[in-house]
C-alpha atoms as a PDB file:
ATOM      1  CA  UNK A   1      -4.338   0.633  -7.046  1.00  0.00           C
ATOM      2  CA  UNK A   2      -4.014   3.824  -8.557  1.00  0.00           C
ATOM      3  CA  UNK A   3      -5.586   6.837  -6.409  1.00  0.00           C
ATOM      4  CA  UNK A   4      -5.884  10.472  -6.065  1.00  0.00           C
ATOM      5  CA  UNK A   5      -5.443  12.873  -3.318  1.00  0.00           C
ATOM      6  CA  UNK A   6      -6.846  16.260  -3.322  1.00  0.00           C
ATOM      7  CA  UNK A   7      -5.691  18.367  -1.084  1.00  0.00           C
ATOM      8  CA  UNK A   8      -2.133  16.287  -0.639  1.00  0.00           C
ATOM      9  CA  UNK A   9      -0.882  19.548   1.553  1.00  0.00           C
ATOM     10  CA  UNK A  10      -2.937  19.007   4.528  1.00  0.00           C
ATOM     11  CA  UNK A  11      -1.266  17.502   7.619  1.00  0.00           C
ATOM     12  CA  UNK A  12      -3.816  14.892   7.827  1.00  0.00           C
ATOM     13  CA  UNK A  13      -3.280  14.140   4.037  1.00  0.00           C
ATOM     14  CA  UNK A  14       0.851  14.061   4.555  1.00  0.00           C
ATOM     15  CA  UNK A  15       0.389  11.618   7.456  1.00  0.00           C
ATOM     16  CA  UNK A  16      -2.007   9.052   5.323  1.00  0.00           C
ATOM     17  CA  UNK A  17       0.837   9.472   2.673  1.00  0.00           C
ATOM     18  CA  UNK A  18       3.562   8.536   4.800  1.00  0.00           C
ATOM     19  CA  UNK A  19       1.813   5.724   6.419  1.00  0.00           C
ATOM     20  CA  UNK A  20       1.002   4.147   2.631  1.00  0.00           C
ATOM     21  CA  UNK A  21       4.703   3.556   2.242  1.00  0.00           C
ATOM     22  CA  UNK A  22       4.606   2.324  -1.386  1.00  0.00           C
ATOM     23  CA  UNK A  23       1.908   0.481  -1.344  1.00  0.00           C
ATOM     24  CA  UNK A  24      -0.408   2.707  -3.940  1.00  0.00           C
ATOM     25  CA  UNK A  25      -0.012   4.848  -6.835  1.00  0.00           C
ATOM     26  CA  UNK A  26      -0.146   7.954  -5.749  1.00  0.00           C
ATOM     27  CA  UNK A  27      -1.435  11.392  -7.847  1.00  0.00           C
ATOM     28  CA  UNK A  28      -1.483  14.553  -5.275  1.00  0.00           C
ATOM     29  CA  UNK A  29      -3.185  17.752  -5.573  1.00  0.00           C
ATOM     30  CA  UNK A  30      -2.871  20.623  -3.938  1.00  0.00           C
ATOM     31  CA  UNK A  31      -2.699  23.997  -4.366  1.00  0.00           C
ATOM     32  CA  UNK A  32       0.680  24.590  -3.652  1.00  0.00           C
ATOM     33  CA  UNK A  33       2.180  22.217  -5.902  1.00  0.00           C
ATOM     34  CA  UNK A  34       5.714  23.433  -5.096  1.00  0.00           C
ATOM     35  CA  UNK A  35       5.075  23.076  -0.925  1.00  0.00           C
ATOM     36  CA  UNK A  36       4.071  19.525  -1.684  1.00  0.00           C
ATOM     37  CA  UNK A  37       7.127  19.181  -3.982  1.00  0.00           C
ATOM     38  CA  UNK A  38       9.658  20.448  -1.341  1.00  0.00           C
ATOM     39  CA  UNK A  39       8.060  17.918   1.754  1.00  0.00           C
ATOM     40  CA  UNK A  40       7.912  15.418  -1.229  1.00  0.00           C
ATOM     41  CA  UNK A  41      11.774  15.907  -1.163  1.00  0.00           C
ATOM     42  CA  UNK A  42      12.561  15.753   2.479  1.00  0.00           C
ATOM     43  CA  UNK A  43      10.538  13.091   3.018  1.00  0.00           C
ATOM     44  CA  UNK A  44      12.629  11.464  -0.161  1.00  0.00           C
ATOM     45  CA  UNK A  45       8.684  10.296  -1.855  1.00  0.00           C
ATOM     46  CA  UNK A  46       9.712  12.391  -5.243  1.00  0.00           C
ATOM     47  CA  UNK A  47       8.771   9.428  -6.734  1.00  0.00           C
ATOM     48  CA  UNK A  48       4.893  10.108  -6.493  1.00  0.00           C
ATOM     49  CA  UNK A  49       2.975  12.117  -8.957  1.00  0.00           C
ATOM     50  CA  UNK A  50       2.840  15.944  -8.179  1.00  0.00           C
ATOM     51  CA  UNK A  51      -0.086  18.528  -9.450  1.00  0.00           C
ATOM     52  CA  UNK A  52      -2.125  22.089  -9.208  1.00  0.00           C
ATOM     53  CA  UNK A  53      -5.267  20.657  -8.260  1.00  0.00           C
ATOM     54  CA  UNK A  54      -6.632  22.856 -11.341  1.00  0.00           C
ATOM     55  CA  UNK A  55      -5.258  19.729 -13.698  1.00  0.00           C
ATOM     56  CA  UNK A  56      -7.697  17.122 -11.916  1.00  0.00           C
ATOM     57  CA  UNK A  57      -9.991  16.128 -14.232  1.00  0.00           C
ATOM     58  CA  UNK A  58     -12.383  13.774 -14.832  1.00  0.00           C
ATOM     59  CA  UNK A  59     -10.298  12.263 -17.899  1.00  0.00           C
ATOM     60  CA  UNK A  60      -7.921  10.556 -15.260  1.00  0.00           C
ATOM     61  CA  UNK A  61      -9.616   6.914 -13.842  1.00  0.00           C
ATOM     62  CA  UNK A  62      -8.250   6.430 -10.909  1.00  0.00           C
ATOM     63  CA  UNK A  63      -9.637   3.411  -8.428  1.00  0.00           C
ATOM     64  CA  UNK A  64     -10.032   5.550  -5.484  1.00  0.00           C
ATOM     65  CA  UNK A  65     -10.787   9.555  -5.506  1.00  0.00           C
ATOM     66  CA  UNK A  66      -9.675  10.852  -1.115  1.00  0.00           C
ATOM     67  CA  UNK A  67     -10.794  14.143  -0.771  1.00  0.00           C
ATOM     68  CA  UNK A  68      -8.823  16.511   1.970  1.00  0.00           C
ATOM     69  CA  UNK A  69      -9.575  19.584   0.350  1.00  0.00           C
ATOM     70  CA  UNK A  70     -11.094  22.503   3.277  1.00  0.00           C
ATOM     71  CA  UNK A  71      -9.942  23.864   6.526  1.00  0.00           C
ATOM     72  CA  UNK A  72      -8.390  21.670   9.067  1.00  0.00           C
ATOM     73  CA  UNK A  73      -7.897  23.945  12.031  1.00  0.00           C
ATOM     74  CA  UNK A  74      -9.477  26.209  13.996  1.00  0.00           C
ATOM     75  CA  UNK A  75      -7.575  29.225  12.431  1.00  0.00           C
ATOM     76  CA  UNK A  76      -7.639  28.490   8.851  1.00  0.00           C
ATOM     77  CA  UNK A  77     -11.756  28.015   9.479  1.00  0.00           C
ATOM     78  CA  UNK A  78     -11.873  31.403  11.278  1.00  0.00           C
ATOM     79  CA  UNK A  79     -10.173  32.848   8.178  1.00  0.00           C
ATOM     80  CA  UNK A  80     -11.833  31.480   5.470  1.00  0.00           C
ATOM     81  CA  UNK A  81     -15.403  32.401   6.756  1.00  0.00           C
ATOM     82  CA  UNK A  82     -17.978  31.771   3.840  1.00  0.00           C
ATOM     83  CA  UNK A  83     -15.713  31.106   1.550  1.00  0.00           C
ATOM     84  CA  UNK A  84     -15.126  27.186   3.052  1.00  0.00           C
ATOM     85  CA  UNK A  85     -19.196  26.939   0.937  1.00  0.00           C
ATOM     86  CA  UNK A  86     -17.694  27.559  -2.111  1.00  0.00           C
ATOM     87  CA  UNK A  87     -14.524  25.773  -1.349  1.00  0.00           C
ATOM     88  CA  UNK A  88     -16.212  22.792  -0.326  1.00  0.00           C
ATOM     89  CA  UNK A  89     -19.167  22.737  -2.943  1.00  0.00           C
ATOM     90  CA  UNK A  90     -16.180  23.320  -5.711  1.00  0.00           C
ATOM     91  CA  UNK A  91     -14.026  20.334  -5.414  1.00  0.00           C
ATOM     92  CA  UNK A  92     -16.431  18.033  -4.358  1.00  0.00           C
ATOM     93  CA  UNK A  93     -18.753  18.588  -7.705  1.00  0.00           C
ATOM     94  CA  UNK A  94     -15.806  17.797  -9.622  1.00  0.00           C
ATOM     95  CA  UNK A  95     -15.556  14.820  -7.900  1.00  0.00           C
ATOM     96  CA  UNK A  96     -19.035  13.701  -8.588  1.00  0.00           C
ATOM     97  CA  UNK A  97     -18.324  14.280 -11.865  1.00  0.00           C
ATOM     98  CA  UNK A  98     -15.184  11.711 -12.129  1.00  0.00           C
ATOM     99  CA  UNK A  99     -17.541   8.925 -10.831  1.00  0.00           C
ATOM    100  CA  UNK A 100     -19.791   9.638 -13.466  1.00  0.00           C
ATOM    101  CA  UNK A 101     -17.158   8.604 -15.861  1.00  0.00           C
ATOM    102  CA  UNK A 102     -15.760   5.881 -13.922  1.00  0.00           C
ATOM    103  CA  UNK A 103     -18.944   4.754 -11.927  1.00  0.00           C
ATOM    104  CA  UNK A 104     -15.999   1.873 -10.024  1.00  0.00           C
ATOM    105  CA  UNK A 105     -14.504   4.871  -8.670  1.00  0.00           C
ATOM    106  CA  UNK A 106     -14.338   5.115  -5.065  1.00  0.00           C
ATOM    107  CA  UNK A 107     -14.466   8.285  -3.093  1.00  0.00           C
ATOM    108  CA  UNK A 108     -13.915   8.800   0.258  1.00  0.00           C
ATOM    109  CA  UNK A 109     -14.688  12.435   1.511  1.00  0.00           C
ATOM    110  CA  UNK A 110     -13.457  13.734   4.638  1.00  0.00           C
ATOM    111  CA  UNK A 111     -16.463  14.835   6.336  1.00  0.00           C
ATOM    112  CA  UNK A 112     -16.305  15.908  10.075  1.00  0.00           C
ATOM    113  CA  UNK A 113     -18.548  15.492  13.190  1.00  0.00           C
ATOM    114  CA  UNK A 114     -19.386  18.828  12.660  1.00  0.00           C
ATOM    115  CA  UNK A 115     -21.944  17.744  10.358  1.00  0.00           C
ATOM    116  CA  UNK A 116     -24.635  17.858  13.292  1.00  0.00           C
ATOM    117  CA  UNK A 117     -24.251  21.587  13.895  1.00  0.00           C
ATOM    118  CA  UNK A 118     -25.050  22.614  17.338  1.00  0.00           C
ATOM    119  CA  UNK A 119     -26.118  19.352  18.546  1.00  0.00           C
ATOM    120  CA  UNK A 120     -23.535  17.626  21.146  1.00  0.00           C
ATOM    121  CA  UNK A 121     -24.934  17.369  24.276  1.00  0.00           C
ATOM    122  CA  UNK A 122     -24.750  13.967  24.494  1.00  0.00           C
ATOM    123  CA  UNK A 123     -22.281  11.894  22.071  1.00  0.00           C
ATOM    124  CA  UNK A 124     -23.369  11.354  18.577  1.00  0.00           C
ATOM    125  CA  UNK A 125     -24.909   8.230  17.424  1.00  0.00           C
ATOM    126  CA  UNK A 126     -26.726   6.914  14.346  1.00  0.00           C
ATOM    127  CA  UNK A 127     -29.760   8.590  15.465  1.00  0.00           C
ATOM    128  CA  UNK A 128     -28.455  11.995  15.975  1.00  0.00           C
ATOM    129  CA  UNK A 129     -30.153  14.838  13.994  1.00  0.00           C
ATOM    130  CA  UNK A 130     -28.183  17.193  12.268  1.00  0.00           C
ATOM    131  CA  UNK A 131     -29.291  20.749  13.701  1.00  0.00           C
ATOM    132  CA  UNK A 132     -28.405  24.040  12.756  1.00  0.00           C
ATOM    133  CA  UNK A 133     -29.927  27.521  13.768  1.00  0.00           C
ATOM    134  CA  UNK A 134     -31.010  28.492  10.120  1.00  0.00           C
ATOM    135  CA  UNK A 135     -32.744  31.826  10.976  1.00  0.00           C
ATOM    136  CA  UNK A 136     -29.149  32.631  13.095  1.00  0.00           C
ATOM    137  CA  UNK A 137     -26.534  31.380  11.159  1.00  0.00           C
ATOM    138  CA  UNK A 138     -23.321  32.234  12.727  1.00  0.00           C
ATOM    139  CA  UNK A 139     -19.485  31.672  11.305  1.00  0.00           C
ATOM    140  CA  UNK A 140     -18.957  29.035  13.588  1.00  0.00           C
ATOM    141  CA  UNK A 141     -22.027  26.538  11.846  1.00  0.00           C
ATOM    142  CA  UNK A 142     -20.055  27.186   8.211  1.00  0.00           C
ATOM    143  CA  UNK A 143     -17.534  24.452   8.257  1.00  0.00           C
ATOM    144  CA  UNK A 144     -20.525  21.914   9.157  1.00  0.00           C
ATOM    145  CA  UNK A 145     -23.074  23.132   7.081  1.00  0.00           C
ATOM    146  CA  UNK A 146     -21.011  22.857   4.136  1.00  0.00           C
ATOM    147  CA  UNK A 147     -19.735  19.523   5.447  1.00  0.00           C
ATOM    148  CA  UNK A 148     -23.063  18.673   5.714  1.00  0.00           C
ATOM    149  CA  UNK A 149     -24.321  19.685   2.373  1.00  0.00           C
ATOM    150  CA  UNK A 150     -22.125  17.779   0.494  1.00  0.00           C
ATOM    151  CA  UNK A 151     -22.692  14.751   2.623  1.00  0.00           C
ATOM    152  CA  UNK A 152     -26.922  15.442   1.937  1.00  0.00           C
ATOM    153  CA  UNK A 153     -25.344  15.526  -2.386  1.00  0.00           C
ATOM    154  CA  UNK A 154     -23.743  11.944  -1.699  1.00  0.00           C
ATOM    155  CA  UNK A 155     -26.770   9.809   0.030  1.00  0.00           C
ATOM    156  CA  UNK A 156     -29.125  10.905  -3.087  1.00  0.00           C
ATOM    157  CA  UNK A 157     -25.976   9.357  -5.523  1.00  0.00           C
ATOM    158  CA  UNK A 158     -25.664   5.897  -6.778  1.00  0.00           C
ATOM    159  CA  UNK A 159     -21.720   5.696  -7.142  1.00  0.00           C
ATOM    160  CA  UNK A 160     -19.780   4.776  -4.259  1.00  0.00           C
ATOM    161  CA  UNK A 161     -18.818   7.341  -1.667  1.00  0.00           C
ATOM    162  CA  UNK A 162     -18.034   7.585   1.980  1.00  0.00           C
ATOM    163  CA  UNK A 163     -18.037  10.056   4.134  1.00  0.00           C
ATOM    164  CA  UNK A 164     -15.448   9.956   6.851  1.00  0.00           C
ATOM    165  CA  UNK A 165     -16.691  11.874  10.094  1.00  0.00           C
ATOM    166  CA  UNK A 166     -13.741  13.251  11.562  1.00  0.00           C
ATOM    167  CA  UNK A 167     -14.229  14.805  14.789  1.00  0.00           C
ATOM    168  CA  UNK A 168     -10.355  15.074  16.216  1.00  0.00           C
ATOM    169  CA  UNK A 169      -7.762  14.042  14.234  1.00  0.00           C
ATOM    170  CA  UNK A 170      -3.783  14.909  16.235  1.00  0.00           C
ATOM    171  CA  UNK A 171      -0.359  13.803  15.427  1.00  0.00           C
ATOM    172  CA  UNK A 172       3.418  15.011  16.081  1.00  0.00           C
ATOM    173  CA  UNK A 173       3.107  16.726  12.998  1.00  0.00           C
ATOM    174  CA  UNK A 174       0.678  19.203  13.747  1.00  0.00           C
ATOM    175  CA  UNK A 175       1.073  23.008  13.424  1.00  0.00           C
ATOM    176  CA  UNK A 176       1.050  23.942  16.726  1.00  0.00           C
ATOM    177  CA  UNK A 177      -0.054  27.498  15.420  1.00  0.00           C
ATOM    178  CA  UNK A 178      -3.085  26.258  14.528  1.00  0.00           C
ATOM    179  CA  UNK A 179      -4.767  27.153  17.740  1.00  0.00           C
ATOM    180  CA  UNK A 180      -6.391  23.767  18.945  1.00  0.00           C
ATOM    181  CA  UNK A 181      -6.680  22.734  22.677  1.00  0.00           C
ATOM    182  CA  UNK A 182      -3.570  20.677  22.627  1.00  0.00           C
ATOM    183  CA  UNK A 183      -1.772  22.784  20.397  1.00  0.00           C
ATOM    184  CA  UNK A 184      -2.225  25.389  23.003  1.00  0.00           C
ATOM    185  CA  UNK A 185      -1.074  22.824  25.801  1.00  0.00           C
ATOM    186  CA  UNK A 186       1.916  22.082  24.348  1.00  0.00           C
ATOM    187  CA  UNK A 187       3.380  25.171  23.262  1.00  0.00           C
ATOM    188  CA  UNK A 188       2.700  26.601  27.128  1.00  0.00           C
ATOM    189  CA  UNK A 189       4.975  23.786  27.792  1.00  0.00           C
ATOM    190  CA  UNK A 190       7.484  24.625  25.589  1.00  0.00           C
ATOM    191  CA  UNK A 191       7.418  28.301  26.105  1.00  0.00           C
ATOM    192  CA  UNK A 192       7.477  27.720  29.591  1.00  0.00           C
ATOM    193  CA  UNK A 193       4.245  29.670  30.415  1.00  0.00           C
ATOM    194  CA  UNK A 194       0.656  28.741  31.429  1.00  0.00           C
ATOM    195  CA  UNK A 195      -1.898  27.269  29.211  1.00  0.00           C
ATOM    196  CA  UNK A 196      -5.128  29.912  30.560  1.00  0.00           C
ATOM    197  CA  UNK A 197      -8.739  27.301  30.416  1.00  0.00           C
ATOM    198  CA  UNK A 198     -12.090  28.117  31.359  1.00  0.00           C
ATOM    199  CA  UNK A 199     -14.244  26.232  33.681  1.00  0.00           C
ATOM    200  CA  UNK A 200     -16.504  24.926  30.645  1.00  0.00           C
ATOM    201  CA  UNK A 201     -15.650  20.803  30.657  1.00  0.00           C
ATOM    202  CA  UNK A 202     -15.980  19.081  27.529  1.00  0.00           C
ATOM    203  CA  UNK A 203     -15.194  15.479  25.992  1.00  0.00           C
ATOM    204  CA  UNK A 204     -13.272  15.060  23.241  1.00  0.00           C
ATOM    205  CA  UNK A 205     -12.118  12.046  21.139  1.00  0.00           C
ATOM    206  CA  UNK A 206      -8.696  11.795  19.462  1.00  0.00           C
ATOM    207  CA  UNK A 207      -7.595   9.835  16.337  1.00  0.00           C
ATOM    208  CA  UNK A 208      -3.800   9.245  15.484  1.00  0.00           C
ATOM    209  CA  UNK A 209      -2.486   7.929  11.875  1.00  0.00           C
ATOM    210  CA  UNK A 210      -2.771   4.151  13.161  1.00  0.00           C
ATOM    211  CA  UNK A 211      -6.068   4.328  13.091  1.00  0.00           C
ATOM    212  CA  UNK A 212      -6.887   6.750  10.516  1.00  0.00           C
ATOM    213  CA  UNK A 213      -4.436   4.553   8.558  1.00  0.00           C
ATOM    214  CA  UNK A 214      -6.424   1.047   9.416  1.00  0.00           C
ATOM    215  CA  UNK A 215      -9.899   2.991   8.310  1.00  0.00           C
ATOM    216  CA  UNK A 216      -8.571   4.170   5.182  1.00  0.00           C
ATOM    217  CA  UNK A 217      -7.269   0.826   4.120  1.00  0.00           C
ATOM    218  CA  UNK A 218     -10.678  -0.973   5.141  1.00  0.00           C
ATOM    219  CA  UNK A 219     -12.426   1.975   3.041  1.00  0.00           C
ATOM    220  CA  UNK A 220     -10.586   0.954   0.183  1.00  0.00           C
ATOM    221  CA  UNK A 221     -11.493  -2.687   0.491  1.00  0.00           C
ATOM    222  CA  UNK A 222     -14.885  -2.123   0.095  1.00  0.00           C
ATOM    223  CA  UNK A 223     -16.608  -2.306  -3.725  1.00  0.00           C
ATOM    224  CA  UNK A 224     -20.180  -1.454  -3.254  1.00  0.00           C
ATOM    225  CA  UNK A 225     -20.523   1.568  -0.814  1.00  0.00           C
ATOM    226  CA  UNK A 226     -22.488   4.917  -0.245  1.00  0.00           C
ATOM    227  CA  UNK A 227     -22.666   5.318   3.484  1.00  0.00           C
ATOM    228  CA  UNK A 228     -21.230   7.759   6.552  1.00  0.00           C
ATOM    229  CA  UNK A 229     -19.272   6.402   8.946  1.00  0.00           C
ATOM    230  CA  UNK A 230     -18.296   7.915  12.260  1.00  0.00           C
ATOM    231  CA  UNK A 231     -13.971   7.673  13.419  1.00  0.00           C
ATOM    232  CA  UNK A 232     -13.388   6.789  16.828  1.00  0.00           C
ATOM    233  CA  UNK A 233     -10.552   5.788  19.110  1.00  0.00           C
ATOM    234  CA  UNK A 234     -11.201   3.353  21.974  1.00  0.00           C
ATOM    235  CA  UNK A 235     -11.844   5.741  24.626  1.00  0.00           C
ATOM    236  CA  UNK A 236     -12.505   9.084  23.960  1.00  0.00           C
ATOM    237  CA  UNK A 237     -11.248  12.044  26.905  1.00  0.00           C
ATOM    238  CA  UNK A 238     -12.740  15.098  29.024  1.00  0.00           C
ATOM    239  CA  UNK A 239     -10.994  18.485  28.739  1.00  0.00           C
ATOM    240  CA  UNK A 240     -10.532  17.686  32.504  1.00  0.00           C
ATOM    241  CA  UNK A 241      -8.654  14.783  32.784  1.00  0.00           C
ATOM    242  CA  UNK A 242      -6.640  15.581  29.594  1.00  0.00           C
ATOM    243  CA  UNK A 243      -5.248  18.611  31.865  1.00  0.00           C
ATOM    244  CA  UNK A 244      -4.558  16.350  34.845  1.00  0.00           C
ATOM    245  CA  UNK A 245      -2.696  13.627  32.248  1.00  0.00           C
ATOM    246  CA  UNK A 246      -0.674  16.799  30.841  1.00  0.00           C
ATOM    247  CA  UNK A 247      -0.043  17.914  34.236  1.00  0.00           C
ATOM    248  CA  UNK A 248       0.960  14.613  35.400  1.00  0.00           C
ATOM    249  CA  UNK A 249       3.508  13.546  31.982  1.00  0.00           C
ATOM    250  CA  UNK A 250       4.502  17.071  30.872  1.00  0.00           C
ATOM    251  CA  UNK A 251       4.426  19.869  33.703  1.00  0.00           C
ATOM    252  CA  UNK A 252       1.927  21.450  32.475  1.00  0.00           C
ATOM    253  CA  UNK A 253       1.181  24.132  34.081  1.00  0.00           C
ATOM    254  CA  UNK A 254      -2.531  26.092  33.614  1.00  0.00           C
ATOM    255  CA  UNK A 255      -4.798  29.523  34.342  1.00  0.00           C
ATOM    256  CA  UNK A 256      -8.468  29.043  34.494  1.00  0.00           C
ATOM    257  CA  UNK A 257     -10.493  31.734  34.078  1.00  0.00           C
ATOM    258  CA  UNK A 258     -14.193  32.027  34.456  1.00  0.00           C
ATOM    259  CA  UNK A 259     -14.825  33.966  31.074  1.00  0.00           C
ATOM    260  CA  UNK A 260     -15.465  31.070  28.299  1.00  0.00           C
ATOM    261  CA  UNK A 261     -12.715  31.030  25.550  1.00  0.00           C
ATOM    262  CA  UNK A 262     -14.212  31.446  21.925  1.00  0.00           C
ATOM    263  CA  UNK A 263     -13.753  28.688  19.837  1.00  0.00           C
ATOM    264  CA  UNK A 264     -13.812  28.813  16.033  1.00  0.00           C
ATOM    265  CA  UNK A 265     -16.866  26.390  15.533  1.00  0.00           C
ATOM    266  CA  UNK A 266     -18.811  26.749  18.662  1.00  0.00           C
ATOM    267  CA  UNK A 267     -18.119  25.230  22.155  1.00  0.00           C
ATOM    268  CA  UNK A 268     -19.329  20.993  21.804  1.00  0.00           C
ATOM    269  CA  UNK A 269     -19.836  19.319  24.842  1.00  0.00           C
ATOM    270  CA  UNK A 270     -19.382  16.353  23.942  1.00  0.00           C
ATOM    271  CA  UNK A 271     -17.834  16.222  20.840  1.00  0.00           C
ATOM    272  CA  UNK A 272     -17.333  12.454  19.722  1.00  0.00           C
ATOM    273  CA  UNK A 273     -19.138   9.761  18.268  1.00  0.00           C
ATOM    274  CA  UNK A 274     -20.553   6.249  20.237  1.00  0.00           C
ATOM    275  CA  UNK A 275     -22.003   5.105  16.633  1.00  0.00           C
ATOM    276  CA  UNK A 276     -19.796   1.767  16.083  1.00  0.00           C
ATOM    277  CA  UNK A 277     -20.906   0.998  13.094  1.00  0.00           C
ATOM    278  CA  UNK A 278     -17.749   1.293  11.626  1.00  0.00           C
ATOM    279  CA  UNK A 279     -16.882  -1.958  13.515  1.00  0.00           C
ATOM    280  CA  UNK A 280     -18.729  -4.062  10.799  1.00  0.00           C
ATOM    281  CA  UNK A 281     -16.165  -2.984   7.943  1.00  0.00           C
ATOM    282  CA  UNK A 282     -13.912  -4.255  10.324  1.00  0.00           C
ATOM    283  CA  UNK A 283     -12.573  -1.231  12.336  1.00  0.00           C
ATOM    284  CA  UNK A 284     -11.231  -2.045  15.807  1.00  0.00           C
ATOM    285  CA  UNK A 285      -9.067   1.154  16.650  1.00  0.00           C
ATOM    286  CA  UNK A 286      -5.696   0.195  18.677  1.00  0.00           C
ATOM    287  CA  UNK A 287      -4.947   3.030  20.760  1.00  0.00           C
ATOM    288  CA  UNK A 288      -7.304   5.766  22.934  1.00  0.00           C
ATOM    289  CA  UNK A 289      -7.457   9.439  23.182  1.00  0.00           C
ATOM    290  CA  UNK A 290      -4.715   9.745  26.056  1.00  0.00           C
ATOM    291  CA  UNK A 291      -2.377   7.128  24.329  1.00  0.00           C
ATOM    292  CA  UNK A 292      -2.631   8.799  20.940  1.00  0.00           C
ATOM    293  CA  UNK A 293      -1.837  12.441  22.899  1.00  0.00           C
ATOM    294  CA  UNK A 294       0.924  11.025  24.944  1.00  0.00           C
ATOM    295  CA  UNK A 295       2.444   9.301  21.594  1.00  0.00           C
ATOM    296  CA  UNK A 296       2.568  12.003  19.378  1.00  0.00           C
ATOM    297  CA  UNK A 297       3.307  14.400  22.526  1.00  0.00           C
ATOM    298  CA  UNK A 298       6.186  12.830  23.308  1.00  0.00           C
ATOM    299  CA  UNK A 299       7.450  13.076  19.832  1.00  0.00           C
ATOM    300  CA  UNK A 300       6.798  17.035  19.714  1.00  0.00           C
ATOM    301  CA  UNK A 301       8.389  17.261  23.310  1.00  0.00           C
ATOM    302  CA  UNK A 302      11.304  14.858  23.003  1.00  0.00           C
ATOM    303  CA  UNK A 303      10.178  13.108  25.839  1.00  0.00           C
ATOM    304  CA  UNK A 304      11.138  11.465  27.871  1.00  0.00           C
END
């Protein structure tokens, strides 16, 4: 199976590379060709085909088309602004326009649960609206609107696309700079100093590369295919209880203060999905949000 990568130089994208071990052709683009080259090297994978994501082109058939290309933290969304529209709107029309070419084509689009804008309350599930204050459009809605759009561009198509809702994705080889919740835990912990929380609880739910790795290789099994589907772990986690757990393994130790911390995309309850339908392509995820944390922590750490 010969597929393409855009956007090869995001950490979720490296991970998914590493766990296909040889099993696929692999073309990645990016646009930093020569960062992709030099992890391509340490990682000894110089093997695999390396490109400016300008040369895609529709010319190329490739059986599967995975699409990384965007912001995946907190800080890179804050800095892009409205620029992840055109960003997003870019790469995924010249998607479109491989499968009409190759109509076989798969493409799998990595979508996130911020698709349903302000709405988290409760846990997503197939009935969830997607709702965004239109007459108040702040920065934090961009990154889900324009998720959004291009999902609303792939249920009116015929070709076969999924959209992979993504709502927390975490793994040892995160950039701890990047200004997520447990980024910010665990470089308190390694800096010695304490991690400063409000009082606001939420519920989160993290995926590792085992399981992003099993729903990736189901995706790819499937022939006939335009749908969303929702990633989930076995148990997703409240902001609460991942403190006590951090406390508990690591030593964390943590401020909380009454004022609210910003966040880049808005503060989500509860920000995970209970919409299993992912469980009839044959998704059973192994591992839950603590065991994921406390696997890839440990790696980060060097615990014990």
């Amino acid at each position: 199976m010969k597929i393409a990568i855009l956007g090869a130089t995001s950490h979720i994208a490296k991970d998914l590379i590493l766990s296909f071990n040889d099993q696929y052709q692999l073309v990645l683009y990016s646009r930093r060709p020569e960062a992709m080259m030099q992890w391509l090297s340490q990682n000894t994978l110089e093997r695999y085909v390396n490109c400016h994501i300008d040369e895609f082109s529709a010319c190329v058939q490739y059986d599967a088309i995975l699409n990384f290309v965007g912001a995946g933290d907190p800080e890179t969304i804050r800095r892009l602004g409205m620029r992840i529209f055109t960003i997003t709107e870019t790469y995924d029309q010249i998607v479109l326009g491989c499968l009409q070419e190759h109509p076989d084509c798969l493409y799998i689009f990595m979508s996130s649960g911020a698709v349903f804008g302000d709405n988290f309350t409760t846990p997503v599930n197939h009935q969830t609206p997607s709702v965004f204050p239109i007459n108040n459009l702040l920065p934090q809605y961009y990154y889900g609107l324009a998720k959004a759009q291009s999902e609303y561009r792939h249920r009116i198509s015929e070709h076969n696309i999924v959209d992979l809702r993504i709502f927390n994705y975490f793994s040892s080889t995160v950039n701890l700079q990047s200004q997520s919740m447990i980024c910010g835990m665990l470089l308190s912990i390694l800096e010695n100093r304490e991690f400063v929380v409000d009082r606001v609880n939420v519920a989160r739910d993290y995926v590792g590369p085992k399981d992003f790795y099993q729903m990736i290789q189901l995706l790819l099994a499937q022939k006939k295919i335009n749908t969303a589907v929702d990633l989930y772990s076995r148990l997703p986690i409240s902001k609460d209880s991942l403190i006590d757990n951090m406390k508990d393994r690591y030593g964390l130790r943590v401020l909380v203060r009454s004022e609210p911390v910003a966040h880049a995309t808005g503060v989500k309850e509860n920000y995970y999905s209970i919409n299993l339908e992912a469980n009839s392509l044959g998704y059973r995820p192994s591992m839950t949000s603590i065991e994921t944390i406390f696997e890839e922590s440990d790696k980060i750490l060097k615990f014990p």
